[in-house]
C-alpha atoms as a PDB file:
ATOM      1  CA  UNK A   1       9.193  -4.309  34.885  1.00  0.00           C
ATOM      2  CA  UNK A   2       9.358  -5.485  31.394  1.00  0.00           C
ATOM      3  CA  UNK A   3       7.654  -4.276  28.802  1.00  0.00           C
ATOM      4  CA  UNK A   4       5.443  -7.489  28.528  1.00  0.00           C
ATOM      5  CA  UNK A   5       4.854  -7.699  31.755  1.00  0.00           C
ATOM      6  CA  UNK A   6       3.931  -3.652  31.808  1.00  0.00           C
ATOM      7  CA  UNK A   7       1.733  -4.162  28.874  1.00  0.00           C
ATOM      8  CA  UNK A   8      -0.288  -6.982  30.833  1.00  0.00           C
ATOM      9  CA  UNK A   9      -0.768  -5.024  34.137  1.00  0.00           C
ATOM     10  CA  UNK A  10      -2.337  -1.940  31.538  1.00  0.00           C
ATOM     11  CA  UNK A  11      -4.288  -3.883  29.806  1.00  0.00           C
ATOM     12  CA  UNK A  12      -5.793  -6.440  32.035  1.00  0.00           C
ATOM     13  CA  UNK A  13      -4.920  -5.430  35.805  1.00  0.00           C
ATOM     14  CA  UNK A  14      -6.021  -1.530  34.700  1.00  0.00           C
ATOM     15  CA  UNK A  15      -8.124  -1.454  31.638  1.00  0.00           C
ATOM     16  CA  UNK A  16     -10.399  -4.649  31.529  1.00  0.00           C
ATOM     17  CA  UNK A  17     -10.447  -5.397  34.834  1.00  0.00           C
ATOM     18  CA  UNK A  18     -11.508  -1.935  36.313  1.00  0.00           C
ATOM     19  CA  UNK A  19     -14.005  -1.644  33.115  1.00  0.00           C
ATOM     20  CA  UNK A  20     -15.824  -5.484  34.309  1.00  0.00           C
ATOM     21  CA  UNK A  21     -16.375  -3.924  38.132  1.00  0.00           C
ATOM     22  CA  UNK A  22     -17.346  -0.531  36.409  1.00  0.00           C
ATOM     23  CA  UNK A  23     -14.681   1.992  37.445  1.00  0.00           C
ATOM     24  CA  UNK A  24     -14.033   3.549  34.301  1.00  0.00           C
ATOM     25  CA  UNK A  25     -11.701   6.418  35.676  1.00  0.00           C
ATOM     26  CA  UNK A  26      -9.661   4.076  36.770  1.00  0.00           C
ATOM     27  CA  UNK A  27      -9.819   1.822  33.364  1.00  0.00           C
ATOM     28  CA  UNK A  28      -9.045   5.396  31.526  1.00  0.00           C
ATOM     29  CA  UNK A  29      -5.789   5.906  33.741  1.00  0.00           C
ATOM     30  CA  UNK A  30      -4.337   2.619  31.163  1.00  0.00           C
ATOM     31  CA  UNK A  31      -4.338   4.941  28.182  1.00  0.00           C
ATOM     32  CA  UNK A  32      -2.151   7.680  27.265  1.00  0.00           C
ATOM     33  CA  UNK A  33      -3.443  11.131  27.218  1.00  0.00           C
ATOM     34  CA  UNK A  34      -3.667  11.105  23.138  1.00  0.00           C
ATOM     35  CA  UNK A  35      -4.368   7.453  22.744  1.00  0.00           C
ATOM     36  CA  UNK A  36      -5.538   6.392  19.178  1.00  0.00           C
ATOM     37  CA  UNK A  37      -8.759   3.850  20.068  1.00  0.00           C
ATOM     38  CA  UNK A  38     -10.562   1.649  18.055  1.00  0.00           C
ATOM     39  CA  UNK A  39     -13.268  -1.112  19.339  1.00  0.00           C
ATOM     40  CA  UNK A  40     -15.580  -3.147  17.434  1.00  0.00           C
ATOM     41  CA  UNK A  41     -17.981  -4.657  19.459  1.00  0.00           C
ATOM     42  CA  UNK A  42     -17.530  -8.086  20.402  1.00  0.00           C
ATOM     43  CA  UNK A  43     -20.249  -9.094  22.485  1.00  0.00           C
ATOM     44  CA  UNK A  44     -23.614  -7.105  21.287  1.00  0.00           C
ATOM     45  CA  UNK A  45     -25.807  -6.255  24.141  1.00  0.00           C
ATOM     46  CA  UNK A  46     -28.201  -3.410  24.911  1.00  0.00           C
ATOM     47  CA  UNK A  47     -27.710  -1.169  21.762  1.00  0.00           C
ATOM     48  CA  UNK A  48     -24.261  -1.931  21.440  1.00  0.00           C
ATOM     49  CA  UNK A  49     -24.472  -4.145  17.732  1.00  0.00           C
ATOM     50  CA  UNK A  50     -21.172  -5.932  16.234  1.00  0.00           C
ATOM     51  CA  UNK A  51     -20.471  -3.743  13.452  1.00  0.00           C
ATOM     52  CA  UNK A  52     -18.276  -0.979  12.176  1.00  0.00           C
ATOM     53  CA  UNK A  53     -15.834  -0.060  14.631  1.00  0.00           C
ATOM     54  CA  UNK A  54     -15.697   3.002  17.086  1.00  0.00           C
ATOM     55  CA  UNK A  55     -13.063   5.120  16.761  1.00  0.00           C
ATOM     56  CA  UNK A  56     -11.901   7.755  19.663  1.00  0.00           C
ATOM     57  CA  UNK A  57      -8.428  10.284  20.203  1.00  0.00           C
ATOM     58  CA  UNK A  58      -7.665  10.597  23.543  1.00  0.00           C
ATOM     59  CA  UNK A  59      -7.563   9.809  27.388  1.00  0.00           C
ATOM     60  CA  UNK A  60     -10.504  12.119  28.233  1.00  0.00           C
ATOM     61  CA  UNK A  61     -12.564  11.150  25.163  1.00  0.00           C
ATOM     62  CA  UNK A  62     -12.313   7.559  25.868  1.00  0.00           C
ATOM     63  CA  UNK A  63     -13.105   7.680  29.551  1.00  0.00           C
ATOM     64  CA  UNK A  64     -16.423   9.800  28.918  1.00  0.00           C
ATOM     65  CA  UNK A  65     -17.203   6.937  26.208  1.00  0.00           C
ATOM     66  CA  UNK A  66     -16.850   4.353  28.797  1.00  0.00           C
ATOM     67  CA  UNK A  67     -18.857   6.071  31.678  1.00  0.00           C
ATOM     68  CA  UNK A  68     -21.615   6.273  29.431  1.00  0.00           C
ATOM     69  CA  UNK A  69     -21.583   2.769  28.955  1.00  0.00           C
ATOM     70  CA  UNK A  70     -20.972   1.647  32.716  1.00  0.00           C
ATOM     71  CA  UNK A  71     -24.459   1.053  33.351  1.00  0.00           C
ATOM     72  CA  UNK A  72     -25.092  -0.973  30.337  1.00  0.00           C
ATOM     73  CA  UNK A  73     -21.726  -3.121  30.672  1.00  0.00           C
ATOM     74  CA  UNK A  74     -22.596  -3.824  34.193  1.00  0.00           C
ATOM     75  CA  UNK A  75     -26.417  -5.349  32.946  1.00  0.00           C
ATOM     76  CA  UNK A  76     -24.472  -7.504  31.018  1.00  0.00           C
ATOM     77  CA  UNK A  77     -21.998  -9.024  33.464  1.00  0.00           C
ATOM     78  CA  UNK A  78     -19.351  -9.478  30.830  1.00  0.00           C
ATOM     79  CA  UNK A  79     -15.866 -10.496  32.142  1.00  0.00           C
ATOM     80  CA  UNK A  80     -13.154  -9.509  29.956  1.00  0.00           C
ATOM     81  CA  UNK A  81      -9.895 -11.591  29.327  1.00  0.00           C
ATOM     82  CA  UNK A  82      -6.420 -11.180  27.984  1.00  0.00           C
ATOM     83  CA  UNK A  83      -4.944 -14.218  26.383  1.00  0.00           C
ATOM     84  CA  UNK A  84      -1.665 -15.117  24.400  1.00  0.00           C
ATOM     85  CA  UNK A  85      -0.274 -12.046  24.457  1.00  0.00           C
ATOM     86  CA  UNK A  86       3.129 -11.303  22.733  1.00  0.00           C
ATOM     87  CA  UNK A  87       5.161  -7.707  22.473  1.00  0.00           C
ATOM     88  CA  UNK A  88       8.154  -7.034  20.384  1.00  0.00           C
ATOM     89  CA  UNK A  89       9.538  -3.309  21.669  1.00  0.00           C
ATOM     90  CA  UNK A  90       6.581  -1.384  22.503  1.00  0.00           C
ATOM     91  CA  UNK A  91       4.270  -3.091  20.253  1.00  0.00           C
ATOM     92  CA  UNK A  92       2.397  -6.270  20.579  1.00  0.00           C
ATOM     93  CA  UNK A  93      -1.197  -7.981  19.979  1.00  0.00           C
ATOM     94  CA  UNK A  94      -3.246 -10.650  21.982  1.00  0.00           C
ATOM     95  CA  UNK A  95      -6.274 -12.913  21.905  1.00  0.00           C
ATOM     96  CA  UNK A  96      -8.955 -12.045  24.117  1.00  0.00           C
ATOM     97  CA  UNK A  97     -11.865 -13.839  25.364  1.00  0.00           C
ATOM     98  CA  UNK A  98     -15.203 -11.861  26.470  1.00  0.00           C
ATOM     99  CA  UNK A  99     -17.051 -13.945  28.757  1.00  0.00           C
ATOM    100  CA  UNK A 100     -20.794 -14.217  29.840  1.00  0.00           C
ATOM    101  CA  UNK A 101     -22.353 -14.092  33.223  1.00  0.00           C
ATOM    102  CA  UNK A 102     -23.638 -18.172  31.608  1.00  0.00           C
ATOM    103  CA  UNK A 103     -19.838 -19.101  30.497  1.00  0.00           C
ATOM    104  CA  UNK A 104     -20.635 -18.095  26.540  1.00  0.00           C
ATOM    105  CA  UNK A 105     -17.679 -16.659  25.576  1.00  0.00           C
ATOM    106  CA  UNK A 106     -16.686 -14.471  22.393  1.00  0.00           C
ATOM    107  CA  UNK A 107     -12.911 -13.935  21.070  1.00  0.00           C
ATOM    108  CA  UNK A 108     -11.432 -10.831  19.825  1.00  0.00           C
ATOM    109  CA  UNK A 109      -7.516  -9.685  19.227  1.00  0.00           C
ATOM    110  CA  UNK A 110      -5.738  -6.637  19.928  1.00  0.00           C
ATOM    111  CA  UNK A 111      -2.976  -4.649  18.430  1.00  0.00           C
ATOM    112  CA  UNK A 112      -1.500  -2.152  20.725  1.00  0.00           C
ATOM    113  CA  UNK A 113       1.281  -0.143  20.992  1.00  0.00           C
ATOM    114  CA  UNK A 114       2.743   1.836  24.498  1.00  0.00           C
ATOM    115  CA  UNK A 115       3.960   5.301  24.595  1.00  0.00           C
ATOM    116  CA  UNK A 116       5.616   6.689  27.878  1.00  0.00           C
ATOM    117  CA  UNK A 117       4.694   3.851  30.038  1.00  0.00           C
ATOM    118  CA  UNK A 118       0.617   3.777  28.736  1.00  0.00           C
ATOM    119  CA  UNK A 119      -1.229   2.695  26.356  1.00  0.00           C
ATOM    120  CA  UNK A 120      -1.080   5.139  23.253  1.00  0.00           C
ATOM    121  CA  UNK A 121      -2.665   2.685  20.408  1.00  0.00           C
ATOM    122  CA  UNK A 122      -5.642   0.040  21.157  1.00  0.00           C
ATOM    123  CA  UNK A 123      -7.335  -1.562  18.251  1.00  0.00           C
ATOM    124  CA  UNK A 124     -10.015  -4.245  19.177  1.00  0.00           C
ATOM    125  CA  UNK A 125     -11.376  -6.491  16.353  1.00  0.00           C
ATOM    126  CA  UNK A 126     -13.853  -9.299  17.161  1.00  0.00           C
ATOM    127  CA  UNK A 127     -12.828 -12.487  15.840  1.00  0.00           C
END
């Protein structure tokens, strides 16, 4: 598998997809076990406010973060997207698309980097 083809499967076959049908374990399985995360919020909801960026180190960290949120992400039946992405080595961005259960979507980009075959850098910016 190429590395571009590897870093789609993570990030939208593992991560985003598992996250929209609310199996966060699985979602959590993307990253590496010391991943550096960062995730501004894109589409505010709930509590959840676009604003200053949440920052996390590591697999287990991350995947408690999300499980908290399941409930709420679920409520609002938000569909996540990976667009135009590109990867030179193991590093690479993409545009993103968050979509609404009424087709309002938001954009975002993404700079991550792989480490041993996950993802070991995610930075999410809304745009």
């Amino acid at each position: 598998m190429s590395t571009k083809a590897l870093a789609m499967h993570l990030l939208q076959e593992t991560y985003y997809d598992s996250i929209d049908r609310g199996d966060m374990a699985t979602a959590a399985s993307a990253l590496h076990d010391d991943v550096e995360w960062s995730h501004a919020q894109v589409w505010a909801h709930h509590d959840f406010q676009r604003g200053d960026p949440s920052t996390k180190h590591g697999r287990a960290v991350v995947g408690a973060y999300l499980a908290e949120r399941r409930e709420k992400l679920a409520e609002a039946r938000i569909r996540h997207s990976v667009q135009d992405l590109i990867c030179e080595g193991d590093k690479g961005a993409f545009l993103g698309v968050v979509t609404g259960a009424d087709g309002t979507q938001k954009h975002f980009m993404v700079w991550f980097e792989l480490r041993d075959g996950k993802i070991g850098r995610y930075l999410l910016r809304p745009l």
